[in-house]
C-alpha atoms as a PDB file:
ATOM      1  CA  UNK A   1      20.556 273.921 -63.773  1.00  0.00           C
ATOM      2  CA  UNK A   2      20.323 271.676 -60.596  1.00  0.00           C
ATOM      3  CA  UNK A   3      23.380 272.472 -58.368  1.00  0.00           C
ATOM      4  CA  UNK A   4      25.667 269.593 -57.457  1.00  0.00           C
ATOM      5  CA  UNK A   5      25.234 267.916 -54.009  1.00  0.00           C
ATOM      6  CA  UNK A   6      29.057 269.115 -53.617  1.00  0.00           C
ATOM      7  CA  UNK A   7      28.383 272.271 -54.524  1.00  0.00           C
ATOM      8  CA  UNK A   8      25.641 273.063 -51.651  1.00  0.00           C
ATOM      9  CA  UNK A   9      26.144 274.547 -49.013  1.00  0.00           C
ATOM     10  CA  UNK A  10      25.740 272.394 -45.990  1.00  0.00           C
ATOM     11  CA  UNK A  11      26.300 273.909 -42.315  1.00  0.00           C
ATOM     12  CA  UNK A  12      28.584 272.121 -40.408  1.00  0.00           C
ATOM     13  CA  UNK A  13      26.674 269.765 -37.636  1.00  0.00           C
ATOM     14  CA  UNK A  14      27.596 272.017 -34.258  1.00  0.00           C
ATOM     15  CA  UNK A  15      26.448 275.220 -36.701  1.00  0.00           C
ATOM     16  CA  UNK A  16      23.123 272.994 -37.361  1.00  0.00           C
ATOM     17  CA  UNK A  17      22.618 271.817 -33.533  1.00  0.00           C
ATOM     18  CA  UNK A  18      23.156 275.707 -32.611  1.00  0.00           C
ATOM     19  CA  UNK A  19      20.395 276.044 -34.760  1.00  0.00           C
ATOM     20  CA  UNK A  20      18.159 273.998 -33.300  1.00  0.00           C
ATOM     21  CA  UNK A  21      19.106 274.879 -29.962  1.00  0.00           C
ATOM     22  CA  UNK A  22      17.597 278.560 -30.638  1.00  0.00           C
ATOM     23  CA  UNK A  23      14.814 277.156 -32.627  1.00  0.00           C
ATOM     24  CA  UNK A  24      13.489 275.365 -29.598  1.00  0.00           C
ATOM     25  CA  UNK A  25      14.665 277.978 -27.141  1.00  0.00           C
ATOM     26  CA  UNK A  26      12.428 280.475 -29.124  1.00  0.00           C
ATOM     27  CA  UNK A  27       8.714 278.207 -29.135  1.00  0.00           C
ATOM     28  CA  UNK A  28       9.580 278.492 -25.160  1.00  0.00           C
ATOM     29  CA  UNK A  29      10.572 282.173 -24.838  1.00  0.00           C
ATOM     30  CA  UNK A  30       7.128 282.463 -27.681  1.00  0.00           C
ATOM     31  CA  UNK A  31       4.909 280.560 -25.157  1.00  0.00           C
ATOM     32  CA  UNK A  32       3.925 277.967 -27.711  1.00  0.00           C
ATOM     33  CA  UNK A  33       5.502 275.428 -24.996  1.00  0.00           C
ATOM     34  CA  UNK A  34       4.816 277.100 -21.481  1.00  0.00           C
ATOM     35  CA  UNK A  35       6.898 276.201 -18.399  1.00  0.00           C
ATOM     36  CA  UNK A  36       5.260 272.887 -17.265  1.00  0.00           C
ATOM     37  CA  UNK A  37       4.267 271.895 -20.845  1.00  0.00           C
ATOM     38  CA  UNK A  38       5.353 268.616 -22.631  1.00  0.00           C
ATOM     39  CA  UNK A  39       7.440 269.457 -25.900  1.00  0.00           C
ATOM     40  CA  UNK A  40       7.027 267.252 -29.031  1.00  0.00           C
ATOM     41  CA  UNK A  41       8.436 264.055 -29.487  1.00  0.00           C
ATOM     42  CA  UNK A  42      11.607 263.749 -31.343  1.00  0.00           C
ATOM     43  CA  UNK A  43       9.763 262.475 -34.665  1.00  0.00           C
ATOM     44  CA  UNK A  44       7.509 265.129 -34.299  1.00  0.00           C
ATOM     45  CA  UNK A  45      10.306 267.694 -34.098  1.00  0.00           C
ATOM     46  CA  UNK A  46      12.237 266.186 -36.385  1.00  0.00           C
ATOM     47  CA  UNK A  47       9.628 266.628 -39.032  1.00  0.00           C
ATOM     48  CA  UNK A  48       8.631 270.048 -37.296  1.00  0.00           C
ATOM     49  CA  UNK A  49      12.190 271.479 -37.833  1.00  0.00           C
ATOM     50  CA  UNK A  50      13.554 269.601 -40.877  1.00  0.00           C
ATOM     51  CA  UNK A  51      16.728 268.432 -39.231  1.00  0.00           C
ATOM     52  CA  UNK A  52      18.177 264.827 -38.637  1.00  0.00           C
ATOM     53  CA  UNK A  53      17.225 262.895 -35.071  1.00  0.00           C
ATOM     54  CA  UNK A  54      20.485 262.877 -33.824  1.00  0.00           C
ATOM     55  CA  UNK A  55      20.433 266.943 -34.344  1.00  0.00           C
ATOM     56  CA  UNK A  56      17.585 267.333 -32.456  1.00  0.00           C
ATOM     57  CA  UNK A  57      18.623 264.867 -29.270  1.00  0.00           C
ATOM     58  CA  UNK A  58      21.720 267.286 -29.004  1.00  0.00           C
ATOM     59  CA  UNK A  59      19.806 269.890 -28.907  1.00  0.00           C
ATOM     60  CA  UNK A  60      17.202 268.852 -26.088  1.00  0.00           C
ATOM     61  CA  UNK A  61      20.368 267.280 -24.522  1.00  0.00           C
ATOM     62  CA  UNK A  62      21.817 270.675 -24.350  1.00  0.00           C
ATOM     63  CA  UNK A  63      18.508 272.778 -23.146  1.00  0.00           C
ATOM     64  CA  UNK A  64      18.224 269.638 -20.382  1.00  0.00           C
ATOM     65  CA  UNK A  65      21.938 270.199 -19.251  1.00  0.00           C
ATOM     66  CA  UNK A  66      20.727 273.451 -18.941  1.00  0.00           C
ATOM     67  CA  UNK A  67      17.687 273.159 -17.326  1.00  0.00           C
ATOM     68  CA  UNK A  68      15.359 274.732 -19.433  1.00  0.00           C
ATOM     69  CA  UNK A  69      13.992 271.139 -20.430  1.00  0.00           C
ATOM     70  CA  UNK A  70      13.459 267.857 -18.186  1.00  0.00           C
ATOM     71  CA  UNK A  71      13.516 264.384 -19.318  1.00  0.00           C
ATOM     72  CA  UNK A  72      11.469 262.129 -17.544  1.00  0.00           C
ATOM     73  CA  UNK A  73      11.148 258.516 -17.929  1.00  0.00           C
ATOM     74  CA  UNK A  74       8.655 256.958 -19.611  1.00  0.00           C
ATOM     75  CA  UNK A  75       6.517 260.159 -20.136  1.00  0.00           C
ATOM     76  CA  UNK A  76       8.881 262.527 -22.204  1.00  0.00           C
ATOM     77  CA  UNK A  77      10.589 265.918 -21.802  1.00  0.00           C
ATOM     78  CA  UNK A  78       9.063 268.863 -20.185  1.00  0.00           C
ATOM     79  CA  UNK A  79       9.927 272.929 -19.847  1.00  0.00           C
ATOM     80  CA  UNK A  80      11.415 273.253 -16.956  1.00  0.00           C
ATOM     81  CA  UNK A  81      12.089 276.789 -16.929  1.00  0.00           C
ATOM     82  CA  UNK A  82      12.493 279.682 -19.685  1.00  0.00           C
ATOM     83  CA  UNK A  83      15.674 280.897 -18.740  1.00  0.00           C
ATOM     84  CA  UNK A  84      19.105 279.150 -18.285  1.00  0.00           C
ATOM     85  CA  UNK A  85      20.221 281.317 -15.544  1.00  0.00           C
ATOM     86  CA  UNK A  86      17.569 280.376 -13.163  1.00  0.00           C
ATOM     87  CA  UNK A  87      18.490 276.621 -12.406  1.00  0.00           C
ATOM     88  CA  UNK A  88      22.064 278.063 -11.662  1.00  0.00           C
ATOM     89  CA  UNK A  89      20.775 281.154  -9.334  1.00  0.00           C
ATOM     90  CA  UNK A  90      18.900 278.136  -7.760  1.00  0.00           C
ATOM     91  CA  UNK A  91      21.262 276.207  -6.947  1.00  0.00           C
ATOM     92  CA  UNK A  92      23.363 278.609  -5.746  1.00  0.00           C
ATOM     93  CA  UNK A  93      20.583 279.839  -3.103  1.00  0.00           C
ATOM     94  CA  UNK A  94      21.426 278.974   0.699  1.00  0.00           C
ATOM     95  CA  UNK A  95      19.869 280.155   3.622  1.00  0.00           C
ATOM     96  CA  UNK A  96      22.907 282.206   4.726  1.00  0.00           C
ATOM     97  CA  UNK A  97      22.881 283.770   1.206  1.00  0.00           C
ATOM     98  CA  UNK A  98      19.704 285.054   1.921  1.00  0.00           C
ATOM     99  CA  UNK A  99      21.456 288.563   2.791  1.00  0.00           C
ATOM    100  CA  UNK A 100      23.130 288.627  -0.487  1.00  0.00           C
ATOM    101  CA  UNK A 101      19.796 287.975  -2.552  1.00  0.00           C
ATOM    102  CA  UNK A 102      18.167 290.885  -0.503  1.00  0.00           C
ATOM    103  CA  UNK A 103      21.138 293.231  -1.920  1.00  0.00           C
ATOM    104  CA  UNK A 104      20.055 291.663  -5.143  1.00  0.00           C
ATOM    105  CA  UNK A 105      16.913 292.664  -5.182  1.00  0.00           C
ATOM    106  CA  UNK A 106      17.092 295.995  -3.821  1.00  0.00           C
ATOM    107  CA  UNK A 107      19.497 296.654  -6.967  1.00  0.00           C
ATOM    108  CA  UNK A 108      17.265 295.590  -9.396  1.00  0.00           C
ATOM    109  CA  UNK A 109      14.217 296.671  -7.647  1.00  0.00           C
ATOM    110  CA  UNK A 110      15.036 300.150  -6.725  1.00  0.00           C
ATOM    111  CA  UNK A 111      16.467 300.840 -10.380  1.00  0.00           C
ATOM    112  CA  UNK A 112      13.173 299.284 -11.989  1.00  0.00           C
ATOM    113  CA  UNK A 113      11.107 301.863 -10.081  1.00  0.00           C
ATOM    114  CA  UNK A 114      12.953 304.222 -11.102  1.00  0.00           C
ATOM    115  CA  UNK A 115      12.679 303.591 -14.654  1.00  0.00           C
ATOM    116  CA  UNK A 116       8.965 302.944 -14.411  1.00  0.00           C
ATOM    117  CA  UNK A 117       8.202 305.874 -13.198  1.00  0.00           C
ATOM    118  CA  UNK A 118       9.712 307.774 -16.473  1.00  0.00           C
ATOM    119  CA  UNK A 119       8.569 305.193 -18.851  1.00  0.00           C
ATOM    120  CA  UNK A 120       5.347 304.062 -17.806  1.00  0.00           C
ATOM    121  CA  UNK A 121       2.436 303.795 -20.412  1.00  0.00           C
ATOM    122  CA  UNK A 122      -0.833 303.393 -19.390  1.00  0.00           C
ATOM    123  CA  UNK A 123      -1.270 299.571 -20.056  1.00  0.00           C
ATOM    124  CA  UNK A 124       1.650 299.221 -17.707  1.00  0.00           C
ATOM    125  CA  UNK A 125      -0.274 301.426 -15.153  1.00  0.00           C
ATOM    126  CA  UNK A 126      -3.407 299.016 -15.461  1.00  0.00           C
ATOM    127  CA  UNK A 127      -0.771 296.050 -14.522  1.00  0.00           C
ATOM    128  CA  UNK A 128       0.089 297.795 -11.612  1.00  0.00           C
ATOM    129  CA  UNK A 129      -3.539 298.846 -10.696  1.00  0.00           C
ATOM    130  CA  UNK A 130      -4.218 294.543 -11.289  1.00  0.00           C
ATOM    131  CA  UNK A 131      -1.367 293.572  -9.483  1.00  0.00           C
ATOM    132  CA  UNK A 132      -1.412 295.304  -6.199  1.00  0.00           C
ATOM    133  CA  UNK A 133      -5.475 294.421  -6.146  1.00  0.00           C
ATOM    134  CA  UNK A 134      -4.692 290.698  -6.221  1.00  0.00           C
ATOM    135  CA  UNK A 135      -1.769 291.425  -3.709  1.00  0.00           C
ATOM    136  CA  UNK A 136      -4.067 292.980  -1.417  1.00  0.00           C
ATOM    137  CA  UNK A 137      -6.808 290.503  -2.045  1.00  0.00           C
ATOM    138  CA  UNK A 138      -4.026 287.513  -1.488  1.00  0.00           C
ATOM    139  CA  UNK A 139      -3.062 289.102   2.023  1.00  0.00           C
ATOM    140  CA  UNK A 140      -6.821 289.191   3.266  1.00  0.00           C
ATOM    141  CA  UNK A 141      -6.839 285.886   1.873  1.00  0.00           C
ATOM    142  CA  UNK A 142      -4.397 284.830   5.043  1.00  0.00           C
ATOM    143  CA  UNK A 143      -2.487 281.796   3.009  1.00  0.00           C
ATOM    144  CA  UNK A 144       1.293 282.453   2.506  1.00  0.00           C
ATOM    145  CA  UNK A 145       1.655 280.615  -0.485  1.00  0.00           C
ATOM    146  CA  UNK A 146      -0.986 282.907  -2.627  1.00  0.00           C
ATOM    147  CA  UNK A 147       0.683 285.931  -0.704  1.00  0.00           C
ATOM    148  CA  UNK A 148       4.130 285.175  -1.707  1.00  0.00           C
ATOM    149  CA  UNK A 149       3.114 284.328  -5.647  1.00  0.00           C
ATOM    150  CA  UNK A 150       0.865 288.279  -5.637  1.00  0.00           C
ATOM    151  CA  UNK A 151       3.534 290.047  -4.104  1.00  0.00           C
ATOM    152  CA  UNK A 152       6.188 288.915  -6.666  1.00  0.00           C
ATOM    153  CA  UNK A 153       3.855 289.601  -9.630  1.00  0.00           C
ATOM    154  CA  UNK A 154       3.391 292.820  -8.314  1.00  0.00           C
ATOM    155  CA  UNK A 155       7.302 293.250  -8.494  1.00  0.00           C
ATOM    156  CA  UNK A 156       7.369 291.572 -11.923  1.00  0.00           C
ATOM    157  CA  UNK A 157       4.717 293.948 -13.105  1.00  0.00           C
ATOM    158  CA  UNK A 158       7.162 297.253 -11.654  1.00  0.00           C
ATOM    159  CA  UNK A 159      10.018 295.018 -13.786  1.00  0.00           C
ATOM    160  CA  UNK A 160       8.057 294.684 -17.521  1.00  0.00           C
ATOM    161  CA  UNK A 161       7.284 298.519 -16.903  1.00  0.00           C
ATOM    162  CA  UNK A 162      10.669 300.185 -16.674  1.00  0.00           C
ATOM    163  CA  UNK A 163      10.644 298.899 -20.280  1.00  0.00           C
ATOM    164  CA  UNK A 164      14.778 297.141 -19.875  1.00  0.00           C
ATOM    165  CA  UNK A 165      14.923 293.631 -21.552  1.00  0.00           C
ATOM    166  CA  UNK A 166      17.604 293.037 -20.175  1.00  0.00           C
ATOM    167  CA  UNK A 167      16.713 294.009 -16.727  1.00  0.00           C
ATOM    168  CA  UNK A 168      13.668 292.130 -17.350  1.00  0.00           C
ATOM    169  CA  UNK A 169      15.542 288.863 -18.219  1.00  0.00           C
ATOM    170  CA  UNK A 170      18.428 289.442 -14.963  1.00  0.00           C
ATOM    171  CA  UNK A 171      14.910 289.382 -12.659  1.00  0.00           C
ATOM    172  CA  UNK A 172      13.694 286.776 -13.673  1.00  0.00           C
ATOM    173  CA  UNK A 173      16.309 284.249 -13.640  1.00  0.00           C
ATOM    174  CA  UNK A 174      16.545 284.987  -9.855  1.00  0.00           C
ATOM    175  CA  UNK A 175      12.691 284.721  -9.222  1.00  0.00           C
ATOM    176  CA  UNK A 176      13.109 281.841  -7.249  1.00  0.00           C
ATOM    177  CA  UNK A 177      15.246 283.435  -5.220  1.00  0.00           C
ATOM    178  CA  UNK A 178      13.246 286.761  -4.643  1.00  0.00           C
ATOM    179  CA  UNK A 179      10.107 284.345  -4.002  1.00  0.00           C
ATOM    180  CA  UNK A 180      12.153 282.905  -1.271  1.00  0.00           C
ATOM    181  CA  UNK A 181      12.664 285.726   0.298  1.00  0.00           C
ATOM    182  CA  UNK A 182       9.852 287.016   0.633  1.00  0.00           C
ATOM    183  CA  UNK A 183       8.655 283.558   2.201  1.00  0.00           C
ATOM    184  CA  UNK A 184      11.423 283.608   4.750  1.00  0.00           C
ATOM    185  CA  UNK A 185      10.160 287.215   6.183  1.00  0.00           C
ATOM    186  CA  UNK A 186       6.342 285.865   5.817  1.00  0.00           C
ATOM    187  CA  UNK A 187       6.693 282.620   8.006  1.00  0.00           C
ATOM    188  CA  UNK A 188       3.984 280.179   8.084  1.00  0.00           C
ATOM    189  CA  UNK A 189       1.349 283.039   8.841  1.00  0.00           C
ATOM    190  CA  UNK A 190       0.508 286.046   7.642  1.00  0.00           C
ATOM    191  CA  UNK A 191       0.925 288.335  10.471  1.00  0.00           C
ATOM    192  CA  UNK A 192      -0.149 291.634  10.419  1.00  0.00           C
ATOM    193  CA  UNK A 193       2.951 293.196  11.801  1.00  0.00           C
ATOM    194  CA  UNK A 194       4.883 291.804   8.938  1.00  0.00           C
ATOM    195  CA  UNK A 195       2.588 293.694   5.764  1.00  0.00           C
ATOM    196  CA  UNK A 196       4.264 296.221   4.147  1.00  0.00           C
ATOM    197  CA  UNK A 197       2.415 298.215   1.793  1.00  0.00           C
ATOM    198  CA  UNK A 198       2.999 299.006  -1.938  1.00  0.00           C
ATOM    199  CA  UNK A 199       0.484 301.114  -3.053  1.00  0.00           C
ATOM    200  CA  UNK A 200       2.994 303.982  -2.266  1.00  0.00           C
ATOM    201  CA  UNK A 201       5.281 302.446  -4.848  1.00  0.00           C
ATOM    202  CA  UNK A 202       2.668 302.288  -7.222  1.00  0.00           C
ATOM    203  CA  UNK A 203       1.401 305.764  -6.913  1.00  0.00           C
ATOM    204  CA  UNK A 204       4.698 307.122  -7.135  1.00  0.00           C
ATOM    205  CA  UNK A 205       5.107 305.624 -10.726  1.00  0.00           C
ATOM    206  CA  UNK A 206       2.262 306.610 -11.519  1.00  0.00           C
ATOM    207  CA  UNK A 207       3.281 310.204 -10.470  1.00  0.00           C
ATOM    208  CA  UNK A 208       6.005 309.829 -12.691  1.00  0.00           C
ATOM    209  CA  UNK A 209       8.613 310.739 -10.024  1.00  0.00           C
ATOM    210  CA  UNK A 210      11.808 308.611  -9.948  1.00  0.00           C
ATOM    211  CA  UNK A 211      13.374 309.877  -7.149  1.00  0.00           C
ATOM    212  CA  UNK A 212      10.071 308.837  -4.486  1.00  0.00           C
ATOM    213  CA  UNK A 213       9.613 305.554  -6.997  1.00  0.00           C
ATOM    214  CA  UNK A 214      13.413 304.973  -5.879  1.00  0.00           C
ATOM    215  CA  UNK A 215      12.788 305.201  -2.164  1.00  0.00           C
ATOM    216  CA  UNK A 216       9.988 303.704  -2.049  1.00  0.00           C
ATOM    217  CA  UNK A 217      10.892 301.085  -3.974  1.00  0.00           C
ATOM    218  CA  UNK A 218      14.088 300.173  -1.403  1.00  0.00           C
ATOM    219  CA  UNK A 219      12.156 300.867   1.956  1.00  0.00           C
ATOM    220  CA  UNK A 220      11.160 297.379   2.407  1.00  0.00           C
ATOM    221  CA  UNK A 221      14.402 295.810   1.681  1.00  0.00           C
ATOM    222  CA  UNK A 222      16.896 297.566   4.143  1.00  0.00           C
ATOM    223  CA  UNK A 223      16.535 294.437   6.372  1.00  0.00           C
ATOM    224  CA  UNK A 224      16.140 290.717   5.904  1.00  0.00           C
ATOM    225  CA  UNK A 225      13.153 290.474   8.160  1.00  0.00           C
ATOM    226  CA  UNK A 226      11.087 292.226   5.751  1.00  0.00           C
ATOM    227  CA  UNK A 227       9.513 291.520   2.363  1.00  0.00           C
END
């Protein structure tokens, strides 16, 4: 017997635009629309999602209030960034914050090692291994902007291998700021005074020791001047 229309349940429209909201939030967080990438247009999500137009422009209104999506005239909306947090770390970021952002770092950083080095697998020891190769490669390379991008993979890769989503998430909605930092100390050349070398962090996780991870991990952020 065909329920009546009265009789089916039908979400309430903020229930239905909450929906949607996570819907889209998990194609970007999937990487089926990359940061940088152009998400469908509303017909096309409309059909894609099986909701009404005016549900979906709430929701991209909400993920562009945000700042996870970008609307731009006359071409269409764009990821922007995959986390929520970041536009708001971003524009929080000042030069005479940069002091604050180094304490930030140093307590995720230091922690991460830590971690890492007790719950390292081997694919996460590879991702090291690739990651402090292209940092060392970027540094030879002598341009800043490479140098700065390496280095905070490298960190990224020390992140994803204390195995903490949650950590993971917190340190990357403040990789703007980190990158930043490590620019300021860099200048507009690489000078060799100013490397600092990780491969002691690295081999320390791969020793599985947390304590030398730990140290290691903090030596090049007791001061603002270095990276």
């Amino acid at each position: 017997m065909t329920p009546a229309v009265d009789s089916v349940a039908v979400p309430p429209r903020g229930h239905r635009v909450r929906q949607t909201i996570e819907q889209l939030r998990g194609r970007i967080l999937g990487g089926e629309w990359p940061v940088g990438a152009k998400i469908p247009t509303e017909p096309q999500l409309v059909a894609a999602l099986g909701v009404g137009r005016n549900t979906v422009r709430e929701a991209v209104r909400a993920l562009v209030h945000a700042g996870v999506l970008e609307c731009r005239q006359g071409s269409g909306t764009y990821v922007v960034s995959t986390d929520e947090l970041a536009p708001v770390v971003a524009r929080r970021l000042t030069d005479d914050r940069m002091a604050e952002v180094i304490e930030v770092r140093r307590a995720f950083e230091v922690e991460a090692a830590r971690l890492a080095a007790l719950r390292r697998t081997p694919e996460d020891l590879a991702a090291l291994d690739g990651a402090l190769a292209t940092r060392e490669a970027a540094w030879r390379s002598g341009r800043v902007g490479e140098f700065v991008e390496a280095d905070a993979a490298l960190h990224t890769a020390v992140v994803a291998a204390a195995h903490n989503a949650m950590l993971a998430e917190l340190y990357a909605s403040v990789g703007a700021a980190l990158r930043s930092t490590v620019a300021q100390a860099m200048g507009e050349t690489l000078e060799p005074e100013r490397y600092v070398d990780h491969g002691r962090l690295v081999e320390a996780i791969r020793d599985g020791d947390p304590a030398r991870a730990a140290i290691e991990a903090g030596a090049f952020l007791e001061a603002p001047s270095r990276a």
